[in-house]
C-alpha atoms as a PDB file:
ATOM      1  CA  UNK A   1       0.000   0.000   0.000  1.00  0.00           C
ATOM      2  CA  UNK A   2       1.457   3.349  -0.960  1.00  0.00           C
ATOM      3  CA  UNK A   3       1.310   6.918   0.933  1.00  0.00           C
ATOM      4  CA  UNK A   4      -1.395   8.015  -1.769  1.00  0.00           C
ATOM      5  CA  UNK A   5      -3.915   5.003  -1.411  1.00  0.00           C
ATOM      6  CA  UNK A   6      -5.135   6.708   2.392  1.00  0.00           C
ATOM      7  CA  UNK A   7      -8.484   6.782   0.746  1.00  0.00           C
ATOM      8  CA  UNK A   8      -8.524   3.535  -0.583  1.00  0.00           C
ATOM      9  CA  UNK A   9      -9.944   0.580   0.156  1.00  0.00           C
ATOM     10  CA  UNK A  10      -8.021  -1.981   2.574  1.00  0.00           C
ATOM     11  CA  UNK A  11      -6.448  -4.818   0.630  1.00  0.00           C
ATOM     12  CA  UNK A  12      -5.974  -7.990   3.105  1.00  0.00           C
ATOM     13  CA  UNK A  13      -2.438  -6.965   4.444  1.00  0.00           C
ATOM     14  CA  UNK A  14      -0.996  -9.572   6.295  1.00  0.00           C
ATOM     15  CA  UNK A  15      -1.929 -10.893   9.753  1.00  0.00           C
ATOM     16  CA  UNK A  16       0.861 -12.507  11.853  1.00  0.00           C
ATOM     17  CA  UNK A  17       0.342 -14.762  14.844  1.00  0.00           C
ATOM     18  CA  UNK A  18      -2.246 -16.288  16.363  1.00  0.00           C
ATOM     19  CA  UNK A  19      -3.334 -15.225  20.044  1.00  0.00           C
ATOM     20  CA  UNK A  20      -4.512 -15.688  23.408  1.00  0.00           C
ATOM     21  CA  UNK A  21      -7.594 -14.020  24.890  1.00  0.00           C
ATOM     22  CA  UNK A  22      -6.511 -10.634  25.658  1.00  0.00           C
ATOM     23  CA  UNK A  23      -3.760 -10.504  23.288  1.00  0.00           C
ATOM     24  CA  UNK A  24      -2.210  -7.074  22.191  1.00  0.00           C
ATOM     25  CA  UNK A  25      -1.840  -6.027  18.492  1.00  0.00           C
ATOM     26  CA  UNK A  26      -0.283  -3.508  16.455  1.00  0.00           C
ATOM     27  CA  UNK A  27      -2.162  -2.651  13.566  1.00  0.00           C
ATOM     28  CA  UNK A  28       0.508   0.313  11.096  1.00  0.00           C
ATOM     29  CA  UNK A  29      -0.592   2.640   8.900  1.00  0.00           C
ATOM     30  CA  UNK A  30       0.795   5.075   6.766  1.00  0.00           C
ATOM     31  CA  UNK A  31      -0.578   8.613   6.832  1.00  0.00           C
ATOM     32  CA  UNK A  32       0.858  11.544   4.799  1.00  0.00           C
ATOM     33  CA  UNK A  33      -0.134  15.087   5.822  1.00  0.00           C
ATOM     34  CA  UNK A  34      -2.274  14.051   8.445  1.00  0.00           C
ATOM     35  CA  UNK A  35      -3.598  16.966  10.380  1.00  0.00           C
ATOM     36  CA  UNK A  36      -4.510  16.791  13.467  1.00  0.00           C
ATOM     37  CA  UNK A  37      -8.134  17.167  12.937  1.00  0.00           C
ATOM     38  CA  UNK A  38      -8.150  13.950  10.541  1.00  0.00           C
ATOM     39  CA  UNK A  39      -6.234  11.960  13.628  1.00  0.00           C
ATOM     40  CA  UNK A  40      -8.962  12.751  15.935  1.00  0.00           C
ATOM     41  CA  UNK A  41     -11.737  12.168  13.622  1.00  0.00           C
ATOM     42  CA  UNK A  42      -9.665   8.691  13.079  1.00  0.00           C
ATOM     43  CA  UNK A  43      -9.118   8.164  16.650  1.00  0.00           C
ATOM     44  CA  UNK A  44     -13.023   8.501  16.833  1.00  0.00           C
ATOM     45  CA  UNK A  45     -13.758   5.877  14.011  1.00  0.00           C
ATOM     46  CA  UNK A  46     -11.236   3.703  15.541  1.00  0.00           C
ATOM     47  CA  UNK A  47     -12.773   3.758  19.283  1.00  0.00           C
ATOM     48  CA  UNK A  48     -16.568   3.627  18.189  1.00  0.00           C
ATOM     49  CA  UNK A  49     -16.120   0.493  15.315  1.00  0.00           C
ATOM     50  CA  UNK A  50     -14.579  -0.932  18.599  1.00  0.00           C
ATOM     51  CA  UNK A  51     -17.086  -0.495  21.265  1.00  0.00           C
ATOM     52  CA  UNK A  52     -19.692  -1.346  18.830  1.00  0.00           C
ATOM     53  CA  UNK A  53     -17.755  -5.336  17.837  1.00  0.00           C
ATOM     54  CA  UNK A  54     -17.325  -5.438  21.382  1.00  0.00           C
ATOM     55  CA  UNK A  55     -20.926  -4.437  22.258  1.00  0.00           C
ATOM     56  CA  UNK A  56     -21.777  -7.421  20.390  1.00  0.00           C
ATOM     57  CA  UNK A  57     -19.708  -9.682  22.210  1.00  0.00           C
ATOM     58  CA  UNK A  58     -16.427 -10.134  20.136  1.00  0.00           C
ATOM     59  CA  UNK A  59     -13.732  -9.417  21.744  1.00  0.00           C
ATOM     60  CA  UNK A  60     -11.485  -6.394  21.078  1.00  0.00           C
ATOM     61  CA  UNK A  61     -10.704  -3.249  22.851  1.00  0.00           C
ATOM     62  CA  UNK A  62      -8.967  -0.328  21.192  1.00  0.00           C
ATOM     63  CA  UNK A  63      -6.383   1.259  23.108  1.00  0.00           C
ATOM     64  CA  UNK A  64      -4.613   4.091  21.776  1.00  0.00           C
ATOM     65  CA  UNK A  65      -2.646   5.272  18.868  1.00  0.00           C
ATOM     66  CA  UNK A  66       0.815   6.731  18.107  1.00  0.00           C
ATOM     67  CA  UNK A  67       1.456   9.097  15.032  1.00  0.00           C
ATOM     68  CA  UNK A  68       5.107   9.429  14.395  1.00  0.00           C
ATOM     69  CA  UNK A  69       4.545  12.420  12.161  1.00  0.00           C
ATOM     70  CA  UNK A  70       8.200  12.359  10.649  1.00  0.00           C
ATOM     71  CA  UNK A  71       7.233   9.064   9.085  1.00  0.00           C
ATOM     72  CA  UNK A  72       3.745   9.403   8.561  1.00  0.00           C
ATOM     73  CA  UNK A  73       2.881   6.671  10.769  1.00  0.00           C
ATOM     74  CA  UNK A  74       0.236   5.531  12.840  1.00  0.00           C
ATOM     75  CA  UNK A  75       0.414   3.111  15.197  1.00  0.00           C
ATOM     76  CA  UNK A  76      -2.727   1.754  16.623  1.00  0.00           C
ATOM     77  CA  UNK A  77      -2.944  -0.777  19.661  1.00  0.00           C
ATOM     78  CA  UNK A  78      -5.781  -3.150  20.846  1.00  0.00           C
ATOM     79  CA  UNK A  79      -6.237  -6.064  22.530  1.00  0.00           C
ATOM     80  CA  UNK A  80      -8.350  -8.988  21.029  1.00  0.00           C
ATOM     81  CA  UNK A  81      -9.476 -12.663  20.799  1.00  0.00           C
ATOM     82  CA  UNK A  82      -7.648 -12.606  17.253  1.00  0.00           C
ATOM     83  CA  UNK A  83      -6.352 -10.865  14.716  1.00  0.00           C
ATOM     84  CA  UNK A  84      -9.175 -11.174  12.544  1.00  0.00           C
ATOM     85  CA  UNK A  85     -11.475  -9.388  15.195  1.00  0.00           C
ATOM     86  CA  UNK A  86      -9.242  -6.501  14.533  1.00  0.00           C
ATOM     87  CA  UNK A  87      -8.785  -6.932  10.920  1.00  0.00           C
ATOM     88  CA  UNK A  88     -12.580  -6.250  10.880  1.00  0.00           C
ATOM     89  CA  UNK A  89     -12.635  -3.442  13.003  1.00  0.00           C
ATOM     90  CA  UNK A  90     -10.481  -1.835  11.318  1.00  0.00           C
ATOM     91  CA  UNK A  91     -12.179  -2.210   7.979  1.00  0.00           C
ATOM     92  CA  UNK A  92     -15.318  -1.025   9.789  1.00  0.00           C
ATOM     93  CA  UNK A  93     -13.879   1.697  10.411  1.00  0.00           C
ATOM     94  CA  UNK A  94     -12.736   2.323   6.768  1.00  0.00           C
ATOM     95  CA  UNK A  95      -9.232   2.755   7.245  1.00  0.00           C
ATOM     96  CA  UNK A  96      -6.687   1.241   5.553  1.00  0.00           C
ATOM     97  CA  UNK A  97      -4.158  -0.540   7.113  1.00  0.00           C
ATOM     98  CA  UNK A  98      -0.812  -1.995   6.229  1.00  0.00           C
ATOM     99  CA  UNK A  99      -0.386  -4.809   8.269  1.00  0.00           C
ATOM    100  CA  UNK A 100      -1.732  -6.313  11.974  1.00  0.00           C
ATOM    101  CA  UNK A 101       0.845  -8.435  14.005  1.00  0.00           C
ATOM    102  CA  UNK A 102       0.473  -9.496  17.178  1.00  0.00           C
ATOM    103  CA  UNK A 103       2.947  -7.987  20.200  1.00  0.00           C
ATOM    104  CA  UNK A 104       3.743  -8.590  23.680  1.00  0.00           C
ATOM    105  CA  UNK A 105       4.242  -5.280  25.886  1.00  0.00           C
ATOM    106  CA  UNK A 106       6.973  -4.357  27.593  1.00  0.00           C
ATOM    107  CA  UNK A 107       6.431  -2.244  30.305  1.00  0.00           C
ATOM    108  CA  UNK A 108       8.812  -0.257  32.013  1.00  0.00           C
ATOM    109  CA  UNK A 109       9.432  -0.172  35.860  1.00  0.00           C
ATOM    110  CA  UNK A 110       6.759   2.323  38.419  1.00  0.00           C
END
């Protein structure tokens, strides 16, 4: 997926991992010129595809997201039964995404 297909539809990027209940992913995406009202009207499509999939009893929870603006990048986390659950959130929320992948956290100390 290129910086200029932000309005496109998702293809199927790929999905890495399988998971435990309650297991964090990562879902990337590339941005260009994002401004900060498109990342909170994101944000917003993000959160509400996920309270309404987990309203209906699948299990995902969006967490936050991280633009690196020097890169164009945003970084999305949530936790979920699988990575399909948040493959379809995400397409709910018609954004594309480059790829989901499964992570473990690493917290720091305090």
């Amino acid at each position: 997926m290129s910086h200029d297909d932000v309005g496109a539809a998702p293809a199927r990027p790929p999905v890495s991992g399988s998971a435990a209940p309650g297991q964090l992913f990562v879902v990337e995406r590339r941005l260009p010129k994002a401004s900060a009202q498109q990342l909170s009207l994101l944000q917003s499509a993000l959160s509400g595809a996920a309270v309404r999939f987990g309203a209906r009893g699948d299990g995902i929870r969006y967490l936050c997201s991280i633009f690196v603006a020097r890169q164009d990048r945003l970084i999305s986390l949530f936790t979920a039964d699988d990575a399909e659950t948040v493959r379809a959130v995400n397409q709910a929320a018609l954004i594309p995404f480059g790829s989901i992948e499964a992570a473990v956290e690493l917290r720091g100390p305090g």
